[in-house]
PDB file of N, CA and C in Angstrom:
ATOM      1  N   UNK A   1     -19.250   8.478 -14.612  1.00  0.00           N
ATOM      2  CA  UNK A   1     -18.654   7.733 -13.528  1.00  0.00           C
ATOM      3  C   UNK A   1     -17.837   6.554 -14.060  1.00  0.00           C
ATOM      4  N   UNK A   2     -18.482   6.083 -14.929  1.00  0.00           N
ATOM      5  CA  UNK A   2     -17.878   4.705 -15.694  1.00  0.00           C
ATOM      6  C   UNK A   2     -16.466   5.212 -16.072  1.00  0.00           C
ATOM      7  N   UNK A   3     -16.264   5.975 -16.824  1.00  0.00           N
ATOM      8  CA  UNK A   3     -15.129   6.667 -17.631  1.00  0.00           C
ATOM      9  C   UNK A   3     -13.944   7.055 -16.169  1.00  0.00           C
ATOM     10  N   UNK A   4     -14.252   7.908 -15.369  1.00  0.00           N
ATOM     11  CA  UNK A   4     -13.777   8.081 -14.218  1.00  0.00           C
ATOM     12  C   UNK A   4     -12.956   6.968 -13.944  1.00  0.00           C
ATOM     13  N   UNK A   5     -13.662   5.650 -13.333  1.00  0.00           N
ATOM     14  CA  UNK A   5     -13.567   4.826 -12.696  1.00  0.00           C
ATOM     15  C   UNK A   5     -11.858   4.152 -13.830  1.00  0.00           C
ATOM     16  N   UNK A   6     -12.685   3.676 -14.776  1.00  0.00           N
ATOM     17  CA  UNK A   6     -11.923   2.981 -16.127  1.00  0.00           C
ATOM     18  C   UNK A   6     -10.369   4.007 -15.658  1.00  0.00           C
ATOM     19  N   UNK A   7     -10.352   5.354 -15.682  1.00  0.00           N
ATOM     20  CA  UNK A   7      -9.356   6.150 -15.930  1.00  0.00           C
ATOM     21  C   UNK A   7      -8.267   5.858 -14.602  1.00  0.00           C
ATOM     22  N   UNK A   8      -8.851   5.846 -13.719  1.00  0.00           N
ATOM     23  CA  UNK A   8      -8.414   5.169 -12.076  1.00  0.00           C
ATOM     24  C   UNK A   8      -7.798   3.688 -11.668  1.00  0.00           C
ATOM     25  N   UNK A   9      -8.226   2.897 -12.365  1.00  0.00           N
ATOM     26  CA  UNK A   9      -7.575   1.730 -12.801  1.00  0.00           C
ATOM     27  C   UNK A   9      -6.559   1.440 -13.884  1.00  0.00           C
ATOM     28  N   UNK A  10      -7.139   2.626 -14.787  1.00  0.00           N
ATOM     29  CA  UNK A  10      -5.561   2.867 -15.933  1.00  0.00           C
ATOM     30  C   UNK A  10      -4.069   3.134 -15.405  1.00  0.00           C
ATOM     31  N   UNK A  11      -4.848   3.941 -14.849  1.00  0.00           N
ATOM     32  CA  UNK A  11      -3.672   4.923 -14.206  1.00  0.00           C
ATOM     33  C   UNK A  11      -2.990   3.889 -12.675  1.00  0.00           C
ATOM     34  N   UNK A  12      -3.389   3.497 -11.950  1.00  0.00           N
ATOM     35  CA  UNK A  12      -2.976   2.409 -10.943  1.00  0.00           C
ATOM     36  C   UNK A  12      -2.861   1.485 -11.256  1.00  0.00           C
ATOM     37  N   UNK A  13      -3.052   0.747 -12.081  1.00  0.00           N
ATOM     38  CA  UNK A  13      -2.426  -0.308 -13.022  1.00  0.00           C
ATOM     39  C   UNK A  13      -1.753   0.019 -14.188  1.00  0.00           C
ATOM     40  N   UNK A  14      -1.428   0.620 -14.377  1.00  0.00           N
ATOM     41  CA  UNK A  14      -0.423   1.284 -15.374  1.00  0.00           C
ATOM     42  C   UNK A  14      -0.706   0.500 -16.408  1.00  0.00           C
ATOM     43  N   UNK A  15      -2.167   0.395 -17.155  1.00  0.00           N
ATOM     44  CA  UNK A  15      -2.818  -0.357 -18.095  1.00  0.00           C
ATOM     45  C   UNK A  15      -3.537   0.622 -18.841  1.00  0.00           C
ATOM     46  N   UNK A  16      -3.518   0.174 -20.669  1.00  0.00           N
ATOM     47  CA  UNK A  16      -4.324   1.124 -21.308  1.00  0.00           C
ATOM     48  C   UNK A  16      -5.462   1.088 -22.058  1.00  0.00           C
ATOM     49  N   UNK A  17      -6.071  -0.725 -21.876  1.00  0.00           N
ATOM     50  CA  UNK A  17      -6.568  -0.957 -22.509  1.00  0.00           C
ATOM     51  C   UNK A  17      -7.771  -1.570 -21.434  1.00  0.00           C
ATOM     52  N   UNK A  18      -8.394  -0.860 -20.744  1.00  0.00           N
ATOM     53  CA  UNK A  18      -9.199  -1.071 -19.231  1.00  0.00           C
ATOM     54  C   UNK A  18     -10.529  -1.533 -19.823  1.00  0.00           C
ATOM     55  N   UNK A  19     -11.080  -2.428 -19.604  1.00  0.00           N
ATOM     56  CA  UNK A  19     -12.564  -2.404 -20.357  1.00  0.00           C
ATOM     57  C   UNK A  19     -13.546  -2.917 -19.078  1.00  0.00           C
ATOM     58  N   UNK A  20     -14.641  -3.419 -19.604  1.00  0.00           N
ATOM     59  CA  UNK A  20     -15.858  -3.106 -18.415  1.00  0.00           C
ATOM     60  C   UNK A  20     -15.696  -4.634 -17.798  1.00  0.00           C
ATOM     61  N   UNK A  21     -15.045  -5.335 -18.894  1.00  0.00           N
ATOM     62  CA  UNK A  21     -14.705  -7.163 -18.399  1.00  0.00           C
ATOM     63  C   UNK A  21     -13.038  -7.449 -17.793  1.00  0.00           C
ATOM     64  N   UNK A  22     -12.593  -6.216 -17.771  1.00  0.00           N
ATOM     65  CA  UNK A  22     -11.073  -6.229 -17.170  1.00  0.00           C
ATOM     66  C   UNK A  22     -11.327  -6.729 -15.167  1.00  0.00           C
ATOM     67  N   UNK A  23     -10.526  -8.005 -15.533  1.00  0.00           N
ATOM     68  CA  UNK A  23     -10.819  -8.779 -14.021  1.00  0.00           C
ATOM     69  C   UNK A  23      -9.553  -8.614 -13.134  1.00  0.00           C
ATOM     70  N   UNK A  24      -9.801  -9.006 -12.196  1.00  0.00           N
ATOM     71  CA  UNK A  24      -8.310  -9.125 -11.311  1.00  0.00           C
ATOM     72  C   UNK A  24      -7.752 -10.580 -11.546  1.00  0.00           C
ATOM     73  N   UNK A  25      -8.786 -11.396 -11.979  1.00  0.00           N
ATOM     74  CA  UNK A  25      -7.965 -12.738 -12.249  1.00  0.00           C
ATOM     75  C   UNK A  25      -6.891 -13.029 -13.795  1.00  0.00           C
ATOM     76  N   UNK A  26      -7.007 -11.969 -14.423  1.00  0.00           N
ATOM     77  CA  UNK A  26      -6.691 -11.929 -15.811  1.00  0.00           C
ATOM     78  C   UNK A  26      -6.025 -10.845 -15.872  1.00  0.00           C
ATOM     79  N   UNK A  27      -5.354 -10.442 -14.745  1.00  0.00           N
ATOM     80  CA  UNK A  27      -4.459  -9.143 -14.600  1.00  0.00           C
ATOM     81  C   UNK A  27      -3.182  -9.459 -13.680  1.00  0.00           C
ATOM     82  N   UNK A  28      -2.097  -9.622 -13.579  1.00  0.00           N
ATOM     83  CA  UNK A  28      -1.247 -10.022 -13.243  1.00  0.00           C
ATOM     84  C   UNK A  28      -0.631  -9.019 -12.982  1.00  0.00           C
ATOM     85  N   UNK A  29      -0.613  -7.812 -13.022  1.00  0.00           N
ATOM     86  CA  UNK A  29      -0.382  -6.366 -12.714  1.00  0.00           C
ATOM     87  C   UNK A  29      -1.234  -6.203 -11.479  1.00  0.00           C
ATOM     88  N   UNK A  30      -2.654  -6.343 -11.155  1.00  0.00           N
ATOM     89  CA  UNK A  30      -3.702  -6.267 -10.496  1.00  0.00           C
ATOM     90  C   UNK A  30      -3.716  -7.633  -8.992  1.00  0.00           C
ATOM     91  N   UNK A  31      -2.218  -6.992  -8.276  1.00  0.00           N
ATOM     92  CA  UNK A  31      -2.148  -7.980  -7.264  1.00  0.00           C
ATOM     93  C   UNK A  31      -2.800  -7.075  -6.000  1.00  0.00           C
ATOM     94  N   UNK A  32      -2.250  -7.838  -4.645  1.00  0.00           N
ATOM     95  CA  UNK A  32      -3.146  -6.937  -3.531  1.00  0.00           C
ATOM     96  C   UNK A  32      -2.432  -5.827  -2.822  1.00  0.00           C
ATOM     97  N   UNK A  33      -1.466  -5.664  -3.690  1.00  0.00           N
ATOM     98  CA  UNK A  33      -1.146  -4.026  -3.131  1.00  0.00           C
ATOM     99  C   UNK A  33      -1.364  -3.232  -4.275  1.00  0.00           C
ATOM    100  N   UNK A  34      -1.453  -3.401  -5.517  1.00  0.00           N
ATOM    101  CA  UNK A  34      -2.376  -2.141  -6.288  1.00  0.00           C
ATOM    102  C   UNK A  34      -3.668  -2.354  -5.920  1.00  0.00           C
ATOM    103  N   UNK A  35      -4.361  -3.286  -5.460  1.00  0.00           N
ATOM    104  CA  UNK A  35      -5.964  -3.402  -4.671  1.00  0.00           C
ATOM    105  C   UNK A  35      -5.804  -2.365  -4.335  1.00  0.00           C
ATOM    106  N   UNK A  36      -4.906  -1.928  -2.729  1.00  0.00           N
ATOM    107  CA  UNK A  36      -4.982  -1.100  -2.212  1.00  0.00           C
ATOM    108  C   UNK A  36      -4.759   0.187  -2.292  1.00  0.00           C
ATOM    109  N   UNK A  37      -4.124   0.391  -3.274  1.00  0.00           N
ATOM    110  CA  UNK A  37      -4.052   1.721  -3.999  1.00  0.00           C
ATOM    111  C   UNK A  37      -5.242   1.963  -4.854  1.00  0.00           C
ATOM    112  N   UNK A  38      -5.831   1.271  -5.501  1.00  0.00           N
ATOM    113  CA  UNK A  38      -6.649   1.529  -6.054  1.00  0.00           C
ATOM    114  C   UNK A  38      -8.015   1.765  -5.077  1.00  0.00           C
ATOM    115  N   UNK A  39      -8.439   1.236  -4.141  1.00  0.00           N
ATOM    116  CA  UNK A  39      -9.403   1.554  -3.489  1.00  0.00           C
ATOM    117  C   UNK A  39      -9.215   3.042  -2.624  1.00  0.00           C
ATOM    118  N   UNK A  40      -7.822   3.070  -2.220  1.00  0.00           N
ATOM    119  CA  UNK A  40      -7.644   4.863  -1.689  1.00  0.00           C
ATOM    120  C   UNK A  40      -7.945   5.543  -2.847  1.00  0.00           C
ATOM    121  N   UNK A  41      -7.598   5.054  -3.927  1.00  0.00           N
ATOM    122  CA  UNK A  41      -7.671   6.298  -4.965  1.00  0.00           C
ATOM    123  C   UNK A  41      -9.059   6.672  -6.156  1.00  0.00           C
ATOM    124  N   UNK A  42      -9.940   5.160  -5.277  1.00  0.00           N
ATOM    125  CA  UNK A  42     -11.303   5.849  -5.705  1.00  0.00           C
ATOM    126  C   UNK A  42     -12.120   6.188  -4.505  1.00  0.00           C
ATOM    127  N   UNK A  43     -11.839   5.654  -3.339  1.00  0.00           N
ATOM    128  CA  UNK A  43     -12.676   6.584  -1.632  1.00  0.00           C
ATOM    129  C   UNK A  43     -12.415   7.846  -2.066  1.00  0.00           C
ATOM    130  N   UNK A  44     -10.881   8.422  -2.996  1.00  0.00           N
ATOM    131  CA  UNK A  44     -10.641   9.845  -2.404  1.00  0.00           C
ATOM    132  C   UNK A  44     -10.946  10.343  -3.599  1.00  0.00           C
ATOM    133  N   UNK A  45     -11.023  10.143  -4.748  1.00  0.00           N
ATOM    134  CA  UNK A  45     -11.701  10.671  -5.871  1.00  0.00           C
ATOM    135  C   UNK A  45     -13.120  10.678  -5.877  1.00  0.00           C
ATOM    136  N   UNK A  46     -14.150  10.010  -5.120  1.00  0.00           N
ATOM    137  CA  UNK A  46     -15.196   9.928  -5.024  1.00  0.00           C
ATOM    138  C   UNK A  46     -15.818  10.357  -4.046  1.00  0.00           C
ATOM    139  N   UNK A  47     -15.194  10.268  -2.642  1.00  0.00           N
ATOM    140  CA  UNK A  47     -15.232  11.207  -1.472  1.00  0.00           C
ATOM    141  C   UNK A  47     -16.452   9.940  -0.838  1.00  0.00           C
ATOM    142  N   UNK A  48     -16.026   8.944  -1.199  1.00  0.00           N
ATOM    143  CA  UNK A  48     -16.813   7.729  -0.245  1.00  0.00           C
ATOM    144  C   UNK A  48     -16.101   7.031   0.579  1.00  0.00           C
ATOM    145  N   UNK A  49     -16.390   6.027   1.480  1.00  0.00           N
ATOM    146  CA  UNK A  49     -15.980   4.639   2.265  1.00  0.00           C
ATOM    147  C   UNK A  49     -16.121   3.662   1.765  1.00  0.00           C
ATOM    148  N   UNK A  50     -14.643   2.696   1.975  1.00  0.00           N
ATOM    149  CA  UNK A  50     -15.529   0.993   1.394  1.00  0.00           C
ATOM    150  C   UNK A  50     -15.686   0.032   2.575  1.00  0.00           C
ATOM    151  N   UNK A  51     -16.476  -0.779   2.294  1.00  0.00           N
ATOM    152  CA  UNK A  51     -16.753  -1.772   4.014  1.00  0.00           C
ATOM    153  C   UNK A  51     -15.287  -3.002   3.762  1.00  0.00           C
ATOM    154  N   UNK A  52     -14.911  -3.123   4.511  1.00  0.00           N
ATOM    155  CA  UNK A  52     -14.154  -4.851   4.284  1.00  0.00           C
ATOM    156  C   UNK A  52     -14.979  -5.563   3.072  1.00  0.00           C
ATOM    157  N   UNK A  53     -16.242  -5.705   3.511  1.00  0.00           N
ATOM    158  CA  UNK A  53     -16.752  -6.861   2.410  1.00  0.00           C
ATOM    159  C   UNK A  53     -16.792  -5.953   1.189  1.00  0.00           C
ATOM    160  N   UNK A  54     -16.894  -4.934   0.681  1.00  0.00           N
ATOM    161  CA  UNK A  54     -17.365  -4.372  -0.418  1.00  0.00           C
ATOM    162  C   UNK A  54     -16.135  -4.508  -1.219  1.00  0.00           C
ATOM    163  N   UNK A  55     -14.774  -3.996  -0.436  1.00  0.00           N
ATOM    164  CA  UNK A  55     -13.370  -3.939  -0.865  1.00  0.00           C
ATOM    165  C   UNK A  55     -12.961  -5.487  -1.497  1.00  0.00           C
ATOM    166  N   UNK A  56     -13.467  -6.605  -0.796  1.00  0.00           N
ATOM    167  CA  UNK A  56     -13.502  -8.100  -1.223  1.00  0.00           C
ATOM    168  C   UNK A  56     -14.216  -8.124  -2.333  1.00  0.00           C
ATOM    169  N   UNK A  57     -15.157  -7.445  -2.786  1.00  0.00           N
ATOM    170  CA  UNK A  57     -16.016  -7.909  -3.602  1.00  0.00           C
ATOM    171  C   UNK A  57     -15.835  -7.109  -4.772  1.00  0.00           C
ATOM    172  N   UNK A  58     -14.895  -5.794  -4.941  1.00  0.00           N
ATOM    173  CA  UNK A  58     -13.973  -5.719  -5.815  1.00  0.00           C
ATOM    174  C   UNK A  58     -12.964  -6.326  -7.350  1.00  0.00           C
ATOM    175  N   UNK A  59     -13.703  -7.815  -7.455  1.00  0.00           N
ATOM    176  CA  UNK A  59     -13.111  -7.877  -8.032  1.00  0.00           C
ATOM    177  C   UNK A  59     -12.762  -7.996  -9.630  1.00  0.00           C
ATOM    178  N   UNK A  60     -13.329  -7.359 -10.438  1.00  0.00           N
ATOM    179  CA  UNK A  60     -13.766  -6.762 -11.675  1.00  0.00           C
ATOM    180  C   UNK A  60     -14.025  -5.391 -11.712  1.00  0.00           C
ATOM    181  N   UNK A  61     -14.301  -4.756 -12.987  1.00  0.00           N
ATOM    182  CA  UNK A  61     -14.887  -3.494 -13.140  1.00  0.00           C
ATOM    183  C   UNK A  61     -16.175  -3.190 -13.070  1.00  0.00           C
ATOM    184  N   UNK A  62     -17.016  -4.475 -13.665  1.00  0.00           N
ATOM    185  CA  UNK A  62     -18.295  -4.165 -13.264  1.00  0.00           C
ATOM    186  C   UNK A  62     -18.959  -4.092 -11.681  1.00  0.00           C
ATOM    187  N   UNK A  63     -18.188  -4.716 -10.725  1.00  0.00           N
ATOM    188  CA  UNK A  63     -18.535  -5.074  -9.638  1.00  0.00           C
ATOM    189  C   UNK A  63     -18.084  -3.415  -8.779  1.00  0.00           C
ATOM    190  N   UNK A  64     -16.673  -2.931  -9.738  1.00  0.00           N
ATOM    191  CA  UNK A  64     -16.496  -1.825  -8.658  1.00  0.00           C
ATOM    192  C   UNK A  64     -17.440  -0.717  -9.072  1.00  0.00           C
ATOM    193  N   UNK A  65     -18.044  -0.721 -10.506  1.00  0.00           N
ATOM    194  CA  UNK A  65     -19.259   0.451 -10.994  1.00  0.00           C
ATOM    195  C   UNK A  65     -20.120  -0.026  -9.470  1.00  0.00           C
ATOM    196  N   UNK A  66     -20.709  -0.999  -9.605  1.00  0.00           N
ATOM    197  CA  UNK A  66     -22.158  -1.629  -8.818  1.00  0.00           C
ATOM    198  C   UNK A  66     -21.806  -0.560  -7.363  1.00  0.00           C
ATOM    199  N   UNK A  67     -20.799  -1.425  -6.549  1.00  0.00           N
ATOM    200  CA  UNK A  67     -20.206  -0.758  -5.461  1.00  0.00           C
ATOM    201  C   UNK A  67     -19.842   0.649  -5.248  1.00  0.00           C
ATOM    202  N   UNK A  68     -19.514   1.476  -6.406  1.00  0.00           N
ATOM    203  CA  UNK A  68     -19.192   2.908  -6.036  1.00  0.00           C
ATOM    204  C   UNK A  68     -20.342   3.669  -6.246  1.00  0.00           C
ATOM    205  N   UNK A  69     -21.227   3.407  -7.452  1.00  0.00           N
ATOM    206  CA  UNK A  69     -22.909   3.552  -7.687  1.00  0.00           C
ATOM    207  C   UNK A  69     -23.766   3.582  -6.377  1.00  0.00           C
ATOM    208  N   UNK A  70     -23.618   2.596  -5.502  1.00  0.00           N
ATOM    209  CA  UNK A  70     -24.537   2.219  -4.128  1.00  0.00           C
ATOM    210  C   UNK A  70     -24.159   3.042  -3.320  1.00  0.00           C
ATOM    211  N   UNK A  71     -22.699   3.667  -3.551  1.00  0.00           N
ATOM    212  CA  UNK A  71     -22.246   4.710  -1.949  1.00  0.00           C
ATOM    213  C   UNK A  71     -22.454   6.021  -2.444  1.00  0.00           C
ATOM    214  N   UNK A  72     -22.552   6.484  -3.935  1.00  0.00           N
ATOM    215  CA  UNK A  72     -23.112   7.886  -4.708  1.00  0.00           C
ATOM    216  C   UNK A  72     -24.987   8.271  -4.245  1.00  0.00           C
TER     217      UNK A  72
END
């Protein structure tokens, strides 16, 4: 799932060097319309929902493992 995830943020951030401490505050690529691409494109790769608050709370890699982990 980890690997998945990492590959989904590569690819929507057009970034290649994705790691588990890659933040949205330290990404300047990572504004709020790739947010939103990126959250369609792990609901639909994962075949889950995100709540408003969960989508807020988004904001790192470790936080989106935690969050996509809880809806698996």
């Amino acid at each position: 799932m980890k690997e998945k995830i990492k590959k989904i943020v590569s690819s929507v951030l057009k970034m290649q060097n994705v790691t588990d401490e890659t933040a949205q505050r330290d990404c300047d690529k990572w504004d709020s319309l790739k947010h939103l691409y990126l959250i369609v494109e792990l609901e639909d790769s994962f075949g889950v929902s995100f709540e408003p608050e969960e989508i807020a709370e988004m904001k790192d890699i470790k936080s989106i493992y935690e969050i996509v982990a809880r809806k698996l």
